[in-house]
Protein backbone atom coordinates (compact mmCIF):
# COMPACT_ATOMS: atom_id res chain seq x y z
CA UNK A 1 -10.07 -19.66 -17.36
CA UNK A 2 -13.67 -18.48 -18.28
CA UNK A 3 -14.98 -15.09 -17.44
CA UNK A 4 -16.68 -14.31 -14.04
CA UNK A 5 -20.00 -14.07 -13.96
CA UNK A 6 -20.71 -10.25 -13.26
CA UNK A 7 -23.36 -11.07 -10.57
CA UNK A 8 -20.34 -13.50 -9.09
CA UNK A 9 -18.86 -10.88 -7.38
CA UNK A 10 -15.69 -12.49 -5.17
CA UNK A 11 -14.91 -12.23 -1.86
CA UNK A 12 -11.30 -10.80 -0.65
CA UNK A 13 -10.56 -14.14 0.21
CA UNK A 14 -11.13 -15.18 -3.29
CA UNK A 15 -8.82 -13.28 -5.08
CA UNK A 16 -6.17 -12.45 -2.10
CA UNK A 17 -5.13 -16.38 -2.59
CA UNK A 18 -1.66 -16.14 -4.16
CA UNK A 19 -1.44 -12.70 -5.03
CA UNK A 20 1.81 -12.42 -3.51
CA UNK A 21 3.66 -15.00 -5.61
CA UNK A 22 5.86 -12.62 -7.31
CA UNK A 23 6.46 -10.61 -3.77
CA UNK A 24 10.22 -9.48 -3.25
CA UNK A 25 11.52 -11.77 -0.31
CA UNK A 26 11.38 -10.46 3.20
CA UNK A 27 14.44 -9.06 4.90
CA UNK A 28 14.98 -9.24 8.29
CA UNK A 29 15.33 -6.06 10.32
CA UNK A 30 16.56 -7.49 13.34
CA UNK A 31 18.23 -5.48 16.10
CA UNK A 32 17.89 -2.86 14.57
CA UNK A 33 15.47 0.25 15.43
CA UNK A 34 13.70 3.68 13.81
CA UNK A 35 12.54 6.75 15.05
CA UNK A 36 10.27 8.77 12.64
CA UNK A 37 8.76 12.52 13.09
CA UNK A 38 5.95 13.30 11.28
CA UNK A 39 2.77 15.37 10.85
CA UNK A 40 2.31 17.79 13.52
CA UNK A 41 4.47 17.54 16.47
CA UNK A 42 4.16 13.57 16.00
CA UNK A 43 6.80 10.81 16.70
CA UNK A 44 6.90 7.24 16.07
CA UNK A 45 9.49 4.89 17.40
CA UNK A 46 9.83 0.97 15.91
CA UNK A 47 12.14 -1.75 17.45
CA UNK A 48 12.55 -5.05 15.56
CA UNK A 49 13.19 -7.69 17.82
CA UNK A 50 13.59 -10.13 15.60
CA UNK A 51 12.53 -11.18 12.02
CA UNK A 52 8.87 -10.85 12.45
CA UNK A 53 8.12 -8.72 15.93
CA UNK A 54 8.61 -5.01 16.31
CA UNK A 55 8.32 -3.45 19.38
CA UNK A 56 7.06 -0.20 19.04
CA UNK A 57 5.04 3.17 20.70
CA UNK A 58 4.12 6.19 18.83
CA UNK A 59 2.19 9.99 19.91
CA UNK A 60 0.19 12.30 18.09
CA UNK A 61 -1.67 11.66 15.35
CA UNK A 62 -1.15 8.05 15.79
CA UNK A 63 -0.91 7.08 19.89
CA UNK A 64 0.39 3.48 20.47
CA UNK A 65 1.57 3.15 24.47
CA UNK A 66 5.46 1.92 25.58
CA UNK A 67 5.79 -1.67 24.86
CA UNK A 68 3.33 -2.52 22.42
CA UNK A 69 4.48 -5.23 19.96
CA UNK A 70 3.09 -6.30 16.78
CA UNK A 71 4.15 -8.89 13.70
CA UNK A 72 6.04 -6.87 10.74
CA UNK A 73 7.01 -8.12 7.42
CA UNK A 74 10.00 -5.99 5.10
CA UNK A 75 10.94 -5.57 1.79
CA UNK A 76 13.81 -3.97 0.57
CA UNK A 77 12.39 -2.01 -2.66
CA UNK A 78 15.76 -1.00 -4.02
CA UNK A 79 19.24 -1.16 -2.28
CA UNK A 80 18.15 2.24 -0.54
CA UNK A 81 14.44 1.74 -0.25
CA UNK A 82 12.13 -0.56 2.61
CA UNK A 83 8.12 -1.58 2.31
CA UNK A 84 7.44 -2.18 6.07
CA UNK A 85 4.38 -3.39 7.01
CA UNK A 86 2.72 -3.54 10.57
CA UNK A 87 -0.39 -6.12 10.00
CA UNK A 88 -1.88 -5.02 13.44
CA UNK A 89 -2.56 -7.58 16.30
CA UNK A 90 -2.67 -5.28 18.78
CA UNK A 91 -5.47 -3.23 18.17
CA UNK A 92 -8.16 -5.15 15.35
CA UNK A 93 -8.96 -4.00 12.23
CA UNK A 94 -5.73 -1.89 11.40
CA UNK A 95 -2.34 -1.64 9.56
CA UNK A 96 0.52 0.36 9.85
CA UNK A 97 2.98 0.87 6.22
CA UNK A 98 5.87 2.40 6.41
CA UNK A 99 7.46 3.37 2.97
CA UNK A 100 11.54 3.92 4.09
CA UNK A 101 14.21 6.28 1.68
CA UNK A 102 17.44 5.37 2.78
CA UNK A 103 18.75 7.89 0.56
CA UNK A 104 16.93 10.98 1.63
CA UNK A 105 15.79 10.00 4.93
CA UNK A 106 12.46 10.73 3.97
CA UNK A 107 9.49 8.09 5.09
CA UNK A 108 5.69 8.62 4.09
CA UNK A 109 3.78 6.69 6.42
CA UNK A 110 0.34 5.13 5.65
CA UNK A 111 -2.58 3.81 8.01
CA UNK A 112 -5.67 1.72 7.47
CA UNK A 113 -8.36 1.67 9.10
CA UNK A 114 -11.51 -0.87 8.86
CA UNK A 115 -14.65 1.11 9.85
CA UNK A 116 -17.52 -0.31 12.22
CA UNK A 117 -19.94 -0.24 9.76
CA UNK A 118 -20.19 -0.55 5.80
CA UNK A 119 -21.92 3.02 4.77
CA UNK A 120 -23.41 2.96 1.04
CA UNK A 121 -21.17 5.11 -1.50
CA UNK A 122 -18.29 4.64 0.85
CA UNK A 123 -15.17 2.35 1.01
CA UNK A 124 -15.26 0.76 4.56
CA UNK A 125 -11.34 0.70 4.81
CA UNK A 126 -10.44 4.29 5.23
CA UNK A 127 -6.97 5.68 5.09
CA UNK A 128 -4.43 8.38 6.46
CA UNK A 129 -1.36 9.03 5.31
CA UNK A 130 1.87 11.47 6.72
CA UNK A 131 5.26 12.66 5.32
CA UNK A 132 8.08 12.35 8.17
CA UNK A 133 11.88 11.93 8.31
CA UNK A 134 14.26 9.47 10.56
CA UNK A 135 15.33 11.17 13.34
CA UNK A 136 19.40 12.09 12.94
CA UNK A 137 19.51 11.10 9.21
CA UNK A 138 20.95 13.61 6.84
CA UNK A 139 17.32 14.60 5.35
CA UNK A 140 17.93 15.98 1.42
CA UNK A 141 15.16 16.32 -1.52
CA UNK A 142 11.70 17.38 -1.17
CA UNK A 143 9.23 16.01 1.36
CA UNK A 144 6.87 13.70 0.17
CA UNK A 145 3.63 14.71 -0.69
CA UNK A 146 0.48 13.48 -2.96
CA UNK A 147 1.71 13.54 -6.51
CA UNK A 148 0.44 13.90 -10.33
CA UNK A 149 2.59 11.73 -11.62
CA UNK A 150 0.86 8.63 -12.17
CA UNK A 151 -2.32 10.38 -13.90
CA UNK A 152 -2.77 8.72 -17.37
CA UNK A 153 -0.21 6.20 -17.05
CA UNK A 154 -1.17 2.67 -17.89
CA UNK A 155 0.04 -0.40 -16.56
CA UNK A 156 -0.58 -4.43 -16.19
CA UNK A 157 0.44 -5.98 -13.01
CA UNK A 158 1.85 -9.31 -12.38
CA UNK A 159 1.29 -11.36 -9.27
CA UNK A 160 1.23 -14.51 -9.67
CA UNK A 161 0.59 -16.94 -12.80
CA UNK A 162 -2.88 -16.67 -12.17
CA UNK A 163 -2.97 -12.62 -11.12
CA UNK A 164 -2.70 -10.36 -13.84
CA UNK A 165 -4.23 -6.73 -13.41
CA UNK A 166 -4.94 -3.36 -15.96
CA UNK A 167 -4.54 -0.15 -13.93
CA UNK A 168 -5.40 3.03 -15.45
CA UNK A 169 -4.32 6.02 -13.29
CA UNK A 170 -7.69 8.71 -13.77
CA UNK A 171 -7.00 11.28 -11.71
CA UNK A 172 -5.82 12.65 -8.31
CA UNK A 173 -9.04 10.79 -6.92
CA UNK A 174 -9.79 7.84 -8.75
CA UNK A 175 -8.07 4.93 -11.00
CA UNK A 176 -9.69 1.83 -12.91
CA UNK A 177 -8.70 -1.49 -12.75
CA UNK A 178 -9.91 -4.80 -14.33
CA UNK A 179 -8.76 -8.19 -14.12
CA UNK A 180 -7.29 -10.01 -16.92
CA UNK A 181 -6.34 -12.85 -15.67
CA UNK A 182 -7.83 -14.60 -12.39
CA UNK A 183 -10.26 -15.74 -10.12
CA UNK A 184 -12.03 -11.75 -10.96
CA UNK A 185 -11.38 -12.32 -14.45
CA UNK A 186 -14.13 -9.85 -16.30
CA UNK A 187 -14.45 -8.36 -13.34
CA UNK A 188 -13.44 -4.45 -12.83
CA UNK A 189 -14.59 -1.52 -11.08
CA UNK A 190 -13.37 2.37 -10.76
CA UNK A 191 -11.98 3.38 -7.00
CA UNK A 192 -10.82 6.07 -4.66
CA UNK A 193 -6.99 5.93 -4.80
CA UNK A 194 -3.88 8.03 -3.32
CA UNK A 195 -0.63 8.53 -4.58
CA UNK A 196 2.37 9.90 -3.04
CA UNK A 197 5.59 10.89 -4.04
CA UNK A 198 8.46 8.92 -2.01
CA UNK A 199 11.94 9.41 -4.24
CA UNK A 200 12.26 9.59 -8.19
CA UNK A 201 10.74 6.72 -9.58
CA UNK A 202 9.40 5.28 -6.29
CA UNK A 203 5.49 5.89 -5.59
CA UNK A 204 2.73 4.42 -2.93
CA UNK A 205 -0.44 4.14 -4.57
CA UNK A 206 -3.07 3.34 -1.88
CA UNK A 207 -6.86 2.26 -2.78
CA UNK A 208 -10.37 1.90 -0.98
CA UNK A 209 -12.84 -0.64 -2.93
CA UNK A 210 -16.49 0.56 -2.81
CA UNK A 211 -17.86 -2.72 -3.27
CA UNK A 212 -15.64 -5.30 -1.47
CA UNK A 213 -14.96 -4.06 1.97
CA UNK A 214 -11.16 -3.80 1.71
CA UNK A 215 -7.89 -1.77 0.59
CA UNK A 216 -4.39 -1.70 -0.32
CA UNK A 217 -0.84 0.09 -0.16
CA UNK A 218 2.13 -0.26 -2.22
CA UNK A 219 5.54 0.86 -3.39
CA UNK A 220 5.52 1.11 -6.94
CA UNK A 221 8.93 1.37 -8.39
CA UNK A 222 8.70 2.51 -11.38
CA UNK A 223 12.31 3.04 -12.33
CA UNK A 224 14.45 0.67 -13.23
CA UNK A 225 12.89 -2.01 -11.16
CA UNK A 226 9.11 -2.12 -12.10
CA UNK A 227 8.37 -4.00 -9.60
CA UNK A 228 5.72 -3.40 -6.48
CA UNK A 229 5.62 -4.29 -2.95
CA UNK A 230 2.09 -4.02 -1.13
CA UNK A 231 -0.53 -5.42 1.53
CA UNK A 232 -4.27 -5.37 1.65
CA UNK A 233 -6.72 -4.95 4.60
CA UNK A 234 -10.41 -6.08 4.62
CA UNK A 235 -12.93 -8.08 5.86
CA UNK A 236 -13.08 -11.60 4.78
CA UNK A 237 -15.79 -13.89 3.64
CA UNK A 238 -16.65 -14.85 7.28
CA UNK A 239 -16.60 -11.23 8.49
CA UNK A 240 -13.33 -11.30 10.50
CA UNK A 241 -10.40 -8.70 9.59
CA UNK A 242 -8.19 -9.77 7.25
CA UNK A 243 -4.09 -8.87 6.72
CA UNK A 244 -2.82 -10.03 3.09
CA UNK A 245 0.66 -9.32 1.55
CA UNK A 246 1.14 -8.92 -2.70
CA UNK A 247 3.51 -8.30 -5.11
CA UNK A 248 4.89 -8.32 -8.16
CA UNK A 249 6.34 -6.94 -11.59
CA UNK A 250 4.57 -3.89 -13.30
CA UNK A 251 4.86 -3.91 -17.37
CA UNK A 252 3.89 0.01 -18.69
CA UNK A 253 1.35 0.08 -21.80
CA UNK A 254 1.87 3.94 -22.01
CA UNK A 255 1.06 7.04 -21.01
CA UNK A 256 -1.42 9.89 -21.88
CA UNK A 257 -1.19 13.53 -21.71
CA UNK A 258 -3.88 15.84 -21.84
CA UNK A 259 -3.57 18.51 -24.11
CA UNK A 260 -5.58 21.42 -22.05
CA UNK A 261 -8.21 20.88 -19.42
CA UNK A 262 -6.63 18.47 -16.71
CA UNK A 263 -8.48 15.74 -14.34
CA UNK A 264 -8.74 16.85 -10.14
């Protein structure tokens, strides 16, 4: 495939097409339900009515009223860890991820959030993000919380034949990607990112995109499984809100370490 033009920037829509070829299959949470308490004094409560529908209501920092239901879509990570993702039809603009430790009863909980207006020198798809635990689950381990771990760690992802990305893990704030292979092929760009501690070996890495109006969370497993489960939320082409799901396998180049002075 020959290189992109830099001044053909692409759209979400462009490069969203496929990207979840190499996505872990869905699992079905069916009749079954979760109660989360996180943040301050905040409580979330999720009912899966069947394979796609969750009924669900939440107060706090997140307020959802009695009865509200919404599409999901779940992936088990490992045999003890769930990706759930609430694509929002219920309110517009919005997601709802839900990363899920079986083993520690530990859940960090992620929310996006498209903003009204695009603001220059600032991703329109904002982002919150809480640790909680599953109400009467034996809770073990620490509590997750925003983590070093990833900083000068390289990797190429995987997601499709025609999807292969270069991440390069800057800082607390920031990593760089580039496209290697794709519809952004020569394309790159450097942009505000999160990472969170879930479990050993399991990270979400969340990112806002400065210049295309969208961003992204995902459950990296970068244990045994190298593999990563994740969605996207952004405006599309024609200005509407867009829900996307992605995956793949991640393949480590290396790592650096910094001998003295350390990035934010």
């Amino acid at each position: 495939m020959a290189d992109a033009s830099l001044e053909e920037w692409k759209t979400y829509d462009d490069f969203a097409h496929g990207i979840d070829t190499f996505r872990r299959p869905n699992i079905s949470l069916a009749g079954t339900a979760l109660a989360i308490s996180f943040g301050s004094s905040s409580h979330l409560e999720l009912k899966f009515l069947d394979d796609k529908t969750v009924e669900w209501n939440a107060q706090g920092e997140i307020s959802v009223k009695s009865g509200t239901t919404d599409p999901y879509d779940a992936v088990s990570v490992r045999a003890d860890a769930t990706f759930i993702n609430l694509p929002l039809t219920s309110v517009e603009g919005e997601a709802l991820t839900i990363a899920h430790s079986a083993r520690t009863g530990r859940v960090i909980i992620a929310q996006s959030v498209i903003a009204p207006e695009k603001i220059e020198g600032t991703p329109q798809v904002q982002q919150n993000f809480w640790a909680g635990t599953v109400d009467g689950a034996k809770v073990i381990g620490a509590e997750p919380a925003e983590s070093r771990d990833l900083i000068g760690m390289r990797n190429v992802y995987r997601y499709s034949p025609s999807h292969l990305y270069e991440h390069v893990y800057i800082s607390t704030q920031r990593y760089a990607w580039q496209c290697l292979e794709g519809v952004q092929r020569g394309h790159g760009d450097m942009d505000l990112s999160t990472v969170w501690k879930l479990d050993d070996g399991l990270y979400l890495f969340c990112f806002r995109e400065f210049r295309i109006s969208v961003a992204s969370v995902w459950l990296h497993d970068l244990g045994y499984g190298l593999n990563t489960t994740g969605m996207f939320l952004g405006i599309s082409a024609s200005g509407e809100s867009m829900h996307s799901r992605a995956g793949g396998y991640i393949y480590p180049l290396g790592t650096v370490r910094y001998p003295d002075a350390q990035p934010v």
